[in-house]
Protein backbone atom coordinates (compact mmCIF):
# COMPACT_ATOMS: atom_id res chain seq x y z
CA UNK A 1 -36.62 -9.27 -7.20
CA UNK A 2 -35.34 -8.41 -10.88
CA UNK A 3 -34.25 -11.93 -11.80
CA UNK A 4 -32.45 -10.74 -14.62
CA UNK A 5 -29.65 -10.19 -13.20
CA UNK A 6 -29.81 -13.52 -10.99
CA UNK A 7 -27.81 -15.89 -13.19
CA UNK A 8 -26.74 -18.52 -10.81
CA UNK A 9 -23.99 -20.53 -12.17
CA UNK A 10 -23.40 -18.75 -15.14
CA UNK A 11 -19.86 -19.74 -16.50
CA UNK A 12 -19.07 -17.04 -18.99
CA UNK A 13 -18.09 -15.00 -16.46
CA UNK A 14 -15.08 -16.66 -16.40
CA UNK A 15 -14.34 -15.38 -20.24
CA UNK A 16 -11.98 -12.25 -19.31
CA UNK A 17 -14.82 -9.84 -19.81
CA UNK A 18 -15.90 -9.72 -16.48
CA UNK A 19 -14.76 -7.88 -13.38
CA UNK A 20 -15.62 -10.54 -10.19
CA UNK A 21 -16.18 -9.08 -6.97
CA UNK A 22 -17.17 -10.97 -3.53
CA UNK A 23 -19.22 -8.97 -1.54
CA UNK A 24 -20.67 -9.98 2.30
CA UNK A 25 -24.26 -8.65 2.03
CA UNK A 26 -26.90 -8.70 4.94
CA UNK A 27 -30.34 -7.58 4.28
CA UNK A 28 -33.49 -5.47 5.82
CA UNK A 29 -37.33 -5.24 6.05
CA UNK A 30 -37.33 -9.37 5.55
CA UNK A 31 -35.79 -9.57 1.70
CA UNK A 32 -34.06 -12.60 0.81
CA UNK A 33 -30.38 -12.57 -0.35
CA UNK A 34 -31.77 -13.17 -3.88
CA UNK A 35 -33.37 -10.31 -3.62
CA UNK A 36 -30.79 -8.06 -2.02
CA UNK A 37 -28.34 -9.17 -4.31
CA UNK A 38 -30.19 -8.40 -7.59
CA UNK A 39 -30.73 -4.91 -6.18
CA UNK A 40 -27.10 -4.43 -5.45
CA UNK A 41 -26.19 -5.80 -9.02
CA UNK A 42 -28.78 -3.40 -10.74
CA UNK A 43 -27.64 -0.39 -8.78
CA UNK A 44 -24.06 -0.97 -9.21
CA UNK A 45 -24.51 -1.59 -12.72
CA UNK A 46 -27.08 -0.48 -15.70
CA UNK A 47 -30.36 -0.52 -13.31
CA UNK A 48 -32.20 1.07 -10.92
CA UNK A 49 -35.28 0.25 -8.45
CA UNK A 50 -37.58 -0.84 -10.88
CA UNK A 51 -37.29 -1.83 -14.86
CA UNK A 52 -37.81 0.53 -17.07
CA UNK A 53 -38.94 0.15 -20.78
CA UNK A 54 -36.56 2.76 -22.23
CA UNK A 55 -33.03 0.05 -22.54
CA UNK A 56 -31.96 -1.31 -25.39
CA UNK A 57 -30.61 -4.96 -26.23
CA UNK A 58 -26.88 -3.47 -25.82
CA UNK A 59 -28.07 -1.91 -22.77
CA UNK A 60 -29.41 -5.10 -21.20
CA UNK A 61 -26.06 -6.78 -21.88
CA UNK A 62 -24.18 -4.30 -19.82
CA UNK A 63 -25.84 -5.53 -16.69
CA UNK A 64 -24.23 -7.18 -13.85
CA UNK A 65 -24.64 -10.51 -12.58
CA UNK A 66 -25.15 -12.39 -9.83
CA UNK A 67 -23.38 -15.84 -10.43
CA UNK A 68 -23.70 -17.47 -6.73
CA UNK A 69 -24.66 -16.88 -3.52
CA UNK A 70 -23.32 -19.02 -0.68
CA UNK A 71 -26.04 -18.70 1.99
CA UNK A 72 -23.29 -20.23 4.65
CA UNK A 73 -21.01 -17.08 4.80
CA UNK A 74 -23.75 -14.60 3.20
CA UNK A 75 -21.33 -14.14 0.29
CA UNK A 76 -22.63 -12.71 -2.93
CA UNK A 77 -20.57 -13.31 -5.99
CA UNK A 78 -21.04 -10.63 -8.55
CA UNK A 79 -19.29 -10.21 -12.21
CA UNK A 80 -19.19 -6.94 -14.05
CA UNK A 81 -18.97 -6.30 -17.89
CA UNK A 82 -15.90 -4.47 -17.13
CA UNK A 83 -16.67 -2.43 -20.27
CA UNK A 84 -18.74 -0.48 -18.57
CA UNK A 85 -15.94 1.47 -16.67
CA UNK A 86 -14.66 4.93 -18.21
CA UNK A 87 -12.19 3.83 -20.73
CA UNK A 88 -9.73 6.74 -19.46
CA UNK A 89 -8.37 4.16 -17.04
CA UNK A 90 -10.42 5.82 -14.02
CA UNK A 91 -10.30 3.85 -10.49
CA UNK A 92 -12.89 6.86 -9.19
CA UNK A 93 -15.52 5.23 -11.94
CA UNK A 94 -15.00 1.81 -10.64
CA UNK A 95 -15.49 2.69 -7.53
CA UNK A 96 -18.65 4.79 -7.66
CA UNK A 97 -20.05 1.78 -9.43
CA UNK A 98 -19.43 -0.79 -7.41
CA UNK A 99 -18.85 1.06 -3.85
CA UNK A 100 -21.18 3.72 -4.03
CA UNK A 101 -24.71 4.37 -4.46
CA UNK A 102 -24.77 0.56 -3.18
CA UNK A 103 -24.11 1.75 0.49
CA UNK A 104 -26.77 3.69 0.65
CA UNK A 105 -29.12 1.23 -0.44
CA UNK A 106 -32.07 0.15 2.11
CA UNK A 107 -32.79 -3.39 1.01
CA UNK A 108 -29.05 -3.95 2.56
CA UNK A 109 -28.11 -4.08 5.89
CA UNK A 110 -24.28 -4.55 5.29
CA UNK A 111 -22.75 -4.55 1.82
CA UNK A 112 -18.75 -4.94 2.24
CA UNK A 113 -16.78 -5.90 -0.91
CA UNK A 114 -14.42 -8.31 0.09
CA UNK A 115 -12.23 -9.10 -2.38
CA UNK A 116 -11.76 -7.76 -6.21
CA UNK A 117 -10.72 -9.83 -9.37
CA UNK A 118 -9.11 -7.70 -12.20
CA UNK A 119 -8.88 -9.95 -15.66
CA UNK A 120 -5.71 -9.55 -18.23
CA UNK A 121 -7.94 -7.81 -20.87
CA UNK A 122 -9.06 -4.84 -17.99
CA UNK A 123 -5.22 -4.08 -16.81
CA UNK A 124 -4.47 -2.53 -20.30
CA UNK A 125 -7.03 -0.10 -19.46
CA UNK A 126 -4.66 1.71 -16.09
CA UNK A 127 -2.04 3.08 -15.62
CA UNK A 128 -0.15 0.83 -12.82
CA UNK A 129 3.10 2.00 -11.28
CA UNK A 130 5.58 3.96 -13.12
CA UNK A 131 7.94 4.97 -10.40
CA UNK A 132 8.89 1.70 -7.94
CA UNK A 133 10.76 0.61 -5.25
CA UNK A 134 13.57 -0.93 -7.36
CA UNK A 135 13.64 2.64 -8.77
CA UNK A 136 14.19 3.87 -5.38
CA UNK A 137 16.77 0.90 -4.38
CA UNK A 138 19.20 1.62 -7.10
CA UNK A 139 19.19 5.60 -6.66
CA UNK A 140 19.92 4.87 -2.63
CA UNK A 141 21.91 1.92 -3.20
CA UNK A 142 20.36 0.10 -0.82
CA UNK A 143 19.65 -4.04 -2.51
CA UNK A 144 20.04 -6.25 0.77
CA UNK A 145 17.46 -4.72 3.50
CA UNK A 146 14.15 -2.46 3.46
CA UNK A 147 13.83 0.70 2.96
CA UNK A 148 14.59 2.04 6.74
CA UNK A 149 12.38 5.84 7.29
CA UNK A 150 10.99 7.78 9.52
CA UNK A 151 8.44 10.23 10.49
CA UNK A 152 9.37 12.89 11.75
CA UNK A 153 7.54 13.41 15.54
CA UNK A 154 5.60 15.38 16.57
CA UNK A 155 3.54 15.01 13.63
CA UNK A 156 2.53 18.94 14.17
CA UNK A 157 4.13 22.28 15.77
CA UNK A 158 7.53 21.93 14.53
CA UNK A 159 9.08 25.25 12.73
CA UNK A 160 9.95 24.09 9.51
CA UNK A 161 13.92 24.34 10.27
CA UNK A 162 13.17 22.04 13.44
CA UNK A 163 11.52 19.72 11.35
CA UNK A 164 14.67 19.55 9.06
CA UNK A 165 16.79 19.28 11.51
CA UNK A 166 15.03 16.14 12.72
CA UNK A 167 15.22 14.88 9.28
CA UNK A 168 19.20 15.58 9.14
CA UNK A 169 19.23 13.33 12.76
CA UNK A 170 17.52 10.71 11.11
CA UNK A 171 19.73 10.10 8.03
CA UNK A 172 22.74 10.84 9.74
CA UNK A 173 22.34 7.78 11.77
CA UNK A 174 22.03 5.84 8.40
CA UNK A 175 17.87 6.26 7.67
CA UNK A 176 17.28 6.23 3.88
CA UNK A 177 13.38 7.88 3.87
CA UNK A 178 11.48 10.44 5.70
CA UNK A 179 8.01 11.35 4.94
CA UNK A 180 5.68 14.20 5.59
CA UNK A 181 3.39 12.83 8.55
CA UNK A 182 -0.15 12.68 6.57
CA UNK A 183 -2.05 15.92 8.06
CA UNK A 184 1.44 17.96 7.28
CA UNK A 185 0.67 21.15 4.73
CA UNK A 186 1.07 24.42 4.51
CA UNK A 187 0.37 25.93 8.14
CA UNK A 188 1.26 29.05 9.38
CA UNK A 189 4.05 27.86 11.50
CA UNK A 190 5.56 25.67 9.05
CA UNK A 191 5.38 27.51 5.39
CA UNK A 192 5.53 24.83 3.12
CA UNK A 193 7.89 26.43 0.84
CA UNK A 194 9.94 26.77 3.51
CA UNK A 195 9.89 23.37 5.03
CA UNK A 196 11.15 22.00 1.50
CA UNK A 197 13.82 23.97 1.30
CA UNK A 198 15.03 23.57 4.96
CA UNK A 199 14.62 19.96 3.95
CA UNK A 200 16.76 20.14 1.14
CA UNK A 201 19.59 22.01 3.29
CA UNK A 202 19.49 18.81 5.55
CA UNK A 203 19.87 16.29 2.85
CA UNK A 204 22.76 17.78 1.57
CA UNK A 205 24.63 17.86 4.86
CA UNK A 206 22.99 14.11 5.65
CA UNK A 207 24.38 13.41 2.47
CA UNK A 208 27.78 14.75 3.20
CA UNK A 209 28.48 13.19 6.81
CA UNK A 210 26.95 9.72 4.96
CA UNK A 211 28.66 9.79 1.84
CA UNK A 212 25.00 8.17 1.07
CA UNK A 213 21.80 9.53 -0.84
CA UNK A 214 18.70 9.88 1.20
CA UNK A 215 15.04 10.57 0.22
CA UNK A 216 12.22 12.69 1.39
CA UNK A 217 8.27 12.27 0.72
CA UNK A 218 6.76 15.04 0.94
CA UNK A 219 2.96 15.39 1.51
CA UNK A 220 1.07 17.11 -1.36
CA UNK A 221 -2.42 16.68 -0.47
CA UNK A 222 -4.17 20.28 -1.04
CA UNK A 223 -7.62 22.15 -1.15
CA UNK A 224 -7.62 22.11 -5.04
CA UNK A 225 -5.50 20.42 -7.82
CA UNK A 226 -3.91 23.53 -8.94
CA UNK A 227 -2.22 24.08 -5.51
CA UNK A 228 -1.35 20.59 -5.31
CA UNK A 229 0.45 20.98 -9.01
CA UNK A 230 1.90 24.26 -7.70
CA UNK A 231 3.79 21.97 -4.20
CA UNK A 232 4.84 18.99 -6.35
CA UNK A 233 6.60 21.91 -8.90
CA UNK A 234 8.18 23.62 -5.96
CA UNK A 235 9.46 20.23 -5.19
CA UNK A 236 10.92 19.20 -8.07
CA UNK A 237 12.48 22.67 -8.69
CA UNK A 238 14.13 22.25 -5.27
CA UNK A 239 14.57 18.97 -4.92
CA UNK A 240 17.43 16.67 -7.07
CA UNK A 241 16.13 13.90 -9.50
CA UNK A 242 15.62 10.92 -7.41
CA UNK A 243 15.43 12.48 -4.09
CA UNK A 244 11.89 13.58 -2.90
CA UNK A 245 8.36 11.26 -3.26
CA UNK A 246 4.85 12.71 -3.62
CA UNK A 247 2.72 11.82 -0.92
CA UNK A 248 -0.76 12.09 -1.46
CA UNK A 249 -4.22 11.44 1.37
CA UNK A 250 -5.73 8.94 -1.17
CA UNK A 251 -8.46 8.43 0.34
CA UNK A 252 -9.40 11.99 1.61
CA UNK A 253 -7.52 13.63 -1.33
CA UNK A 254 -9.45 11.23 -3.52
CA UNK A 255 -8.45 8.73 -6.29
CA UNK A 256 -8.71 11.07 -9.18
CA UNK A 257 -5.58 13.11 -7.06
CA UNK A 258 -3.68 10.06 -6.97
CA UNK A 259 -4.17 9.66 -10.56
CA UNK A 260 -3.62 13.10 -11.65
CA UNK A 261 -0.15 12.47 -10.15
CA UNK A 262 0.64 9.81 -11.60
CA UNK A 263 -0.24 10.72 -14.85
CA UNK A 264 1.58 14.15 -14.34
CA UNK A 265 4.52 13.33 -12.92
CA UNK A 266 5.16 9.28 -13.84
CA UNK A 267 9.26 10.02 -12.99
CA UNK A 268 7.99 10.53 -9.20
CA UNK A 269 7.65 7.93 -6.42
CA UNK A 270 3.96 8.00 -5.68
CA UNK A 271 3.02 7.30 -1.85
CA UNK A 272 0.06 6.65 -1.40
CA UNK A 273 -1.21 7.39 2.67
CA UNK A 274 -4.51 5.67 3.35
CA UNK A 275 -5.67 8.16 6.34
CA UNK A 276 -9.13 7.43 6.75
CA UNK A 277 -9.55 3.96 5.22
CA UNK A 278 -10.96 2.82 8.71
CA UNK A 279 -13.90 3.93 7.90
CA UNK A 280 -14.29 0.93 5.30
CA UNK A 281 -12.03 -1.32 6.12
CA UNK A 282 -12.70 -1.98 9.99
CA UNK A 283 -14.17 -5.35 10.83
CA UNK A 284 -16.70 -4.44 12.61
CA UNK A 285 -18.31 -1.23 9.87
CA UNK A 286 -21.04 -3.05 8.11
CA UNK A 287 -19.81 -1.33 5.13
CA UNK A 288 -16.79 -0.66 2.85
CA UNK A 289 -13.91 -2.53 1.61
CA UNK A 290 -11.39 -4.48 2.73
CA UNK A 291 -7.38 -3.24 3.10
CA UNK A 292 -6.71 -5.90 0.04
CA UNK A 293 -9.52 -4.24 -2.01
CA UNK A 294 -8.34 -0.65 -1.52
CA UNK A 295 -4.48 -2.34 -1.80
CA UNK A 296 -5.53 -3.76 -5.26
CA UNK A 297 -7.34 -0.37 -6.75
CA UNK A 298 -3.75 1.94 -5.60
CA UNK A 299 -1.86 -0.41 -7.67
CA UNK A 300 -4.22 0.01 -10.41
CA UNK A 301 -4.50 3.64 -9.99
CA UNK A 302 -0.27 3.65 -10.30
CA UNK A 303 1.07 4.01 -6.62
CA UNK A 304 4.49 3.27 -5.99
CA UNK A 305 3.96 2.92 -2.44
CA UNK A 306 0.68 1.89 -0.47
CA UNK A 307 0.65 2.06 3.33
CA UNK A 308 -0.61 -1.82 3.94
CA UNK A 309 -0.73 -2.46 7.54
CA UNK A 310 1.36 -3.69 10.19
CA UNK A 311 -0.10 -7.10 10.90
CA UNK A 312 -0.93 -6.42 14.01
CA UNK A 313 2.27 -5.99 15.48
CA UNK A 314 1.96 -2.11 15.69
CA UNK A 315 -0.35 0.03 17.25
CA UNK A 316 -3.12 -0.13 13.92
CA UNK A 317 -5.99 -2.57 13.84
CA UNK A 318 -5.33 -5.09 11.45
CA UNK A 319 -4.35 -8.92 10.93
CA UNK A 320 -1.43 -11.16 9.52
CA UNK A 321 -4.74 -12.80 7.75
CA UNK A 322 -5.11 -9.52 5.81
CA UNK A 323 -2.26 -7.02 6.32
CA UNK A 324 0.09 -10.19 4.46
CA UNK A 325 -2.16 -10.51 1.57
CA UNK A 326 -2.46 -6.55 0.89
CA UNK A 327 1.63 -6.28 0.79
CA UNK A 328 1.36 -9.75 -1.39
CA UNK A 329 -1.32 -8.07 -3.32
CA UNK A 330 0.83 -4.69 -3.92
CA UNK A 331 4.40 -6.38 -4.30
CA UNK A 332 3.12 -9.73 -6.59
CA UNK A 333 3.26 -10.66 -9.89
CA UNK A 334 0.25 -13.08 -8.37
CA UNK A 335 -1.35 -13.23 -5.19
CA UNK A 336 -4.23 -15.38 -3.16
CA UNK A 337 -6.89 -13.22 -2.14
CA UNK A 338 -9.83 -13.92 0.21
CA UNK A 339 -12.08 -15.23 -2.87
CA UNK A 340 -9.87 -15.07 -5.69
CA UNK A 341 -6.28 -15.39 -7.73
CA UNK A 342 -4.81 -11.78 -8.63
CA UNK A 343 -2.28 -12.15 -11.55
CA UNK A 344 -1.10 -8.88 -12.82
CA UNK A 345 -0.74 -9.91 -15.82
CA UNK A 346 -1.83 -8.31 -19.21
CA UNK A 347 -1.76 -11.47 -21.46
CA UNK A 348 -3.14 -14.90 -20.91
CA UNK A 349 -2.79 -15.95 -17.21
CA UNK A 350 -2.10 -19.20 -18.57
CA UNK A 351 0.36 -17.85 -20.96
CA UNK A 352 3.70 -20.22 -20.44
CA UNK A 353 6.02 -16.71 -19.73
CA UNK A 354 3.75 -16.44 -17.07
CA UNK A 355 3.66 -18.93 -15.40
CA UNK A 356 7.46 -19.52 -15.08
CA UNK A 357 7.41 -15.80 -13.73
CA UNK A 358 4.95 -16.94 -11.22
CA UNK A 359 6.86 -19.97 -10.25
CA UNK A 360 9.77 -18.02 -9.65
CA UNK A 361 8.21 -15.84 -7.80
CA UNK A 362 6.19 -18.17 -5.56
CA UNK A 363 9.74 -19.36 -5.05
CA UNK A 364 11.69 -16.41 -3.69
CA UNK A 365 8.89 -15.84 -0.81
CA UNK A 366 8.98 -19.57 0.10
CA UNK A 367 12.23 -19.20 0.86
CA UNK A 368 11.73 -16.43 3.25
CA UNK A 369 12.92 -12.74 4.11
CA UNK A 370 16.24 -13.86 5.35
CA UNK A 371 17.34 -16.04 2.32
CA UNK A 372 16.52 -12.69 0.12
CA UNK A 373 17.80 -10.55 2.31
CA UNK A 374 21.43 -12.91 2.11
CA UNK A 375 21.15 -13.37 -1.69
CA UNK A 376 20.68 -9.76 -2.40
CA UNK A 377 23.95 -8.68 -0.29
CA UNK A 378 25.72 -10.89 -2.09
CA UNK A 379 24.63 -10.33 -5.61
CA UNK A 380 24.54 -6.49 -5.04
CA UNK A 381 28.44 -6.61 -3.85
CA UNK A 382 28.87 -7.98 -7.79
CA UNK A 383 30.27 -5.40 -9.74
CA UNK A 384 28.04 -6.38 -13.07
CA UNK A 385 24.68 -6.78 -11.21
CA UNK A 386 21.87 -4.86 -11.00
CA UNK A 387 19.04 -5.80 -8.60
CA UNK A 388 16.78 -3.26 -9.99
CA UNK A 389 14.08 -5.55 -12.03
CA UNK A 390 12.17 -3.83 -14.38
CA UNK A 391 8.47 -5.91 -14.89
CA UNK A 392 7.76 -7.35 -17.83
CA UNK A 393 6.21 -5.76 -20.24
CA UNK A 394 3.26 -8.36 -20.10
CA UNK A 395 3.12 -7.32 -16.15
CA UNK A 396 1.89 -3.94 -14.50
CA UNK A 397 4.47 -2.99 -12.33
CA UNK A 398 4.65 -3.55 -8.60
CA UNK A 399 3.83 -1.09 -5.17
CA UNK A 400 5.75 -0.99 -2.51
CA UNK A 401 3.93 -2.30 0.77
CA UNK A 402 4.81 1.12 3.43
CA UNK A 403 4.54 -0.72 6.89
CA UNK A 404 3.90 2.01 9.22
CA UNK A 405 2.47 2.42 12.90
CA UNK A 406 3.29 1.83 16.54
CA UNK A 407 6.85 -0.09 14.75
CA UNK A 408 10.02 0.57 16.58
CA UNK A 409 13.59 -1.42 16.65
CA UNK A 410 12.47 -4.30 19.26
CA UNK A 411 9.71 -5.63 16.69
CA UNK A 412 11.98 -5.14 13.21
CA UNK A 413 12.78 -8.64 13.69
CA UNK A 414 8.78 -9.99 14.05
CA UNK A 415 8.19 -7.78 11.07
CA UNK A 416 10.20 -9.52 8.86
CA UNK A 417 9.17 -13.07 10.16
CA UNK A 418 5.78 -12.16 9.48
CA UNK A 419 5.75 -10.46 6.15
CA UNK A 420 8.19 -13.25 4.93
CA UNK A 421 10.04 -10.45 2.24
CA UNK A 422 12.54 -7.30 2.70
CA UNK A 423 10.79 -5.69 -0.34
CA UNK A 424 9.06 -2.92 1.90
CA UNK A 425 8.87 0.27 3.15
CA UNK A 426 8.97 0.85 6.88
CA UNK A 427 8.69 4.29 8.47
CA UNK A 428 9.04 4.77 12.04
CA UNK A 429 7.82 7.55 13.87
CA UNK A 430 7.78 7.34 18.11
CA UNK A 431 9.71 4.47 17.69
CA UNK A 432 12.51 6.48 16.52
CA UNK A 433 12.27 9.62 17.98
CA UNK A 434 11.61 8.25 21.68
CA UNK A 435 15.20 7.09 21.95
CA UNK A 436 16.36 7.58 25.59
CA UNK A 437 19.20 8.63 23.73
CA UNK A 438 17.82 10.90 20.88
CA UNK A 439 17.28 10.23 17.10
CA UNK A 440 20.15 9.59 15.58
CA UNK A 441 20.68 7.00 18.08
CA UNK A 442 17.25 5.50 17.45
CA UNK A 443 18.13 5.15 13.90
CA UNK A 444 21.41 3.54 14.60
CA UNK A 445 19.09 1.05 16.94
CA UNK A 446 17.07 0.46 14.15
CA UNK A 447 19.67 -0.79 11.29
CA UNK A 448 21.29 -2.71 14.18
CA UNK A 449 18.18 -4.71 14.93
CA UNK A 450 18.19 -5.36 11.30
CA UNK A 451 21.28 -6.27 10.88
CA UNK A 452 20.87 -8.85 14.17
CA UNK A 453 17.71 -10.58 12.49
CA UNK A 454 19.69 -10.37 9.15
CA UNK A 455 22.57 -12.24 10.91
CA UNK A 456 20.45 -14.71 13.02
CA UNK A 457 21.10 -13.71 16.43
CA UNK A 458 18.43 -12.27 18.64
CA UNK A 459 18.44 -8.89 20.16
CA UNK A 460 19.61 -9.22 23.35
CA UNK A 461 22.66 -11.39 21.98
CA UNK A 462 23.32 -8.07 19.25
CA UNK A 463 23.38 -5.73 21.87
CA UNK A 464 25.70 -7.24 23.79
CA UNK A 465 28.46 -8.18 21.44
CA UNK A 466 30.55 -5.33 21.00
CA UNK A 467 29.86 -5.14 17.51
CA UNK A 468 28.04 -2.18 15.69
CA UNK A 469 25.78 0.05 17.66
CA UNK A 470 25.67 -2.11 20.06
CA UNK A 471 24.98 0.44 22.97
CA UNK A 472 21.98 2.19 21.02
CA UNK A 473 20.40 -1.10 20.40
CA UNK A 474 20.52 -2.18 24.27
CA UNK A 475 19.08 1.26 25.26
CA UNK A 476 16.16 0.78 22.95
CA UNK A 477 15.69 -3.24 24.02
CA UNK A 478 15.54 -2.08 27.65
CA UNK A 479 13.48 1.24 27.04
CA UNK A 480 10.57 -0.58 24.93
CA UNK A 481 10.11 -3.58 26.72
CA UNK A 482 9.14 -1.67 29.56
CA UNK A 483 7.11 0.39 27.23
CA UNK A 484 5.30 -2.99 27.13
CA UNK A 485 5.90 -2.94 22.90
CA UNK A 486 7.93 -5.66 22.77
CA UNK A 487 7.30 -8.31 20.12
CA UNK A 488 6.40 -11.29 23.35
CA UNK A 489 2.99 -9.02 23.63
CA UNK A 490 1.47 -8.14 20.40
CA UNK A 491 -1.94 -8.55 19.66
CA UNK A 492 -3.07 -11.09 17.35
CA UNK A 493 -6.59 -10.50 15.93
């Protein structure tokens, strides 16, 4: 065991200095947890398998440590100098250190960090948001529900003018956002170039049925940086200010893409997919992250938008336990996580500003989805208010929670119960397109079953009224309750 960096009880890891991560650790070949978690501090740190006698004082102080260990819940408790990340604001360096080489260890039979504690001093280092979803509200006007999308299905085969023309169904039946599905490029049958500007052609004409503006995220994931630069400047050549996102595979693309873009192009919306975060985040892998760790490093890394989970009420794994805390993580000013507070905050969390911000904003999600949701209709029909609120400048800015997967009109309502906020993202993909009735009708079915929760009645009580889309909405009650997706069977983990 190197004891050194077994400091049990050590309080100056409290002094903003420190990065504090939970991690549930098992170990092999008989080790203790002491002893696995000193090795995971010195590899994830300044050490390695054995001491060596070439360090320096300064050296030793960079090390990590180990500041409890509750032998109940095998939970390791381990605080980093957080000086010893690249000072260029790099989420790629934080993560090699403390979810890398540590994975590969074999003193460790299961290293998962669980939850991720940022201090005030650290935030000044990253970039955060630039581009967010209040950006997005006021250039679609849309204040008093979520952002309604789609994607467009079937993910692949579609000619690029068939995919467009999807895209026009969609917003003519009052969508605001379609996005690129996340393996979307540049294949043979669907030139990229010519995909956005087929998409641009259907915009306009959305646009001019609508009398509305609509958005479009398209995927820029690529082989090399270089070609992604080259499809985000093809974009905004075709595209108008305002109107087109940059999606990017964070976690196959890589966090130094989703930086790059960012940094590059800080006017954008920056969606961040999360294709392949199974892999870590799954209860059952031994290894990894959770879905609020990886939430909590895209909003450092500056995503606008972060695909979060849908709380089990789509056709993803995931929980209300963790898929709620990721949006709160993304969308908060300050959040509960598994093992510790988040407050985005680059001053003194106990700075009085701060506080009143977080009362305020503790507040407005007490209240519920359905209070906001009435408060914002009726402040955005003012003519001298503006929802859009810019953070703080004491704050990094806020990411947009994307709820995605298996989500159709018949569960809207659950959604909303569940996630307790309208500040969201929600693209729909089957449950749009597989309409009895086609897609512009399974949009209209979609901002009717909003509009039904947002009113208090229940869906069968909206389709039957006469009011609306009435018709639309009763075709899709009928067609996915026999699909068996109703809300009365979802899975709770």
């Amino acid at each position: 065991m190197q004891k050194e960096y077994i400091q049990l009880g050590n309080k100056e890891v409290y002094n903003g200095q420190y990065m504090l991560c939970a991690f549930y650790v098992e170990s092999y070949g008989g080790k203790t947890l002491e002893e696995a978690s000193s090795n995971i501090a010195a590899e994830s740190s300044n050490g390695s398998n054995l001491k060596v006698g070439t360090g320096t004082p300064f050296s030793a102080s960079m090390g990590a440590i180990v500041y409890e260990i509750d032998h109940m819940t095998s939970t390791v408790y381990i605080a980093y100098p957080w000086r010893i990340f690249d000072r260029g604001g790099s989420v790629q360096n934080i993560l090699t250190f403390i979810a890398g080489n540590v994975f590969g260890m074999s003193s460790v039979k299961a290293c998962k960090l669980l939850d991720v504690q940022f201090p005030a001093e650290m935030l000044t280092q990253y970039d955060g948001p630039s581009y967010t979803l209040d950006d997005m509200r006021k250039y679609l006007d849309v204040y008093d529900s979520p952002i309604l999308g789609s994607i467009i299905k079937p993910k692949i085969g579609l000619t690029s003018n068939q995919y467009a023309e999807l895209c026009y169904d969609f917003w003519a039946g009052g969508g605001h956002f379609v996005k690129n599905d996340e393996p979307q490029a540049d294949q043979d049958f669907a030139p990229f170039d010519t995909m956005v500007k087929a998409v641009r052609i259907a915009m306009d004409r959305a646009e001019d049925v609508t009398g509305h503006k609509k958005v479009h995220s398209f995927n820029v994931s690529a082989a090399d940086f270089d070609t992604m630069i080259e499809r985000a400047d093809l974009i905004q050549r075709t595209m108008r200010p305002g109107s087109y996102a940059f999606l990017i595979d964070g976690i196959t693309s890589g966090w130094t893409a989703v930086q790059t873009l960012r940094r590059r192009y800080p006017e954008v919306f920056l969606h961040f997919h999360r294709a392949g975060h199974g892999a870590f985040t799954r209860k059952e892998s031994p290894f990894g992250f959770t879905v609020p760790v990886m939430t909590k490093f895209a909003r450092l890394a500056g995503a606008s938008g972060i695909h979060t989970g849908t709380a089990g009420i789509g056709k993803m794994d995931g929980s209300p336990e963790e898929d709620v805390v990721a949006a709160m993580h993304a969308s908060r000013v300050g959040s509960q996580g598994s093992h510790f507070k988040q407050v985005w905050s680059t001053v003194s969390w106990s700075d009085s500003d701060v506080e009143t911000i977080l009362r305020s904003e503790r507040h407005i999600w007490e209240s519920g989805a359905r209070e906001l949701s009435i408060a914002r209709r009726e402040l955005s029909q003012m003519d001298d208010y503006s929802i859009t609120h810019k953070a703080d400048w004491r704050m990094m800015n806020k990411t947009a929670p994307i709820i995605s997967g298996g989500v159709n009109p018949v569960l809207i309502p659950k959604l909303l119960d569940t996630f307790g906020t309208i500040d969201f993202i929600t693209t729909m993909g089957g449950g749009t397109h597989s309409h009895p009735m086609g897609t512009t009708a399974g949009t209209q079915a979609v901002l009717e079953s909003f509009r039904a929760w947002q009113n208090g009645q229940t869906l069968e009580e909206a389709s039957h009224d006469g009011q609306g889309y009435d018709v639309e909405l009763q075709r899709a009650v009928d067609f996915y309750n026999k699909k068996g997706t109703q809300a009365t069977k979802v899975k709770q983990n």
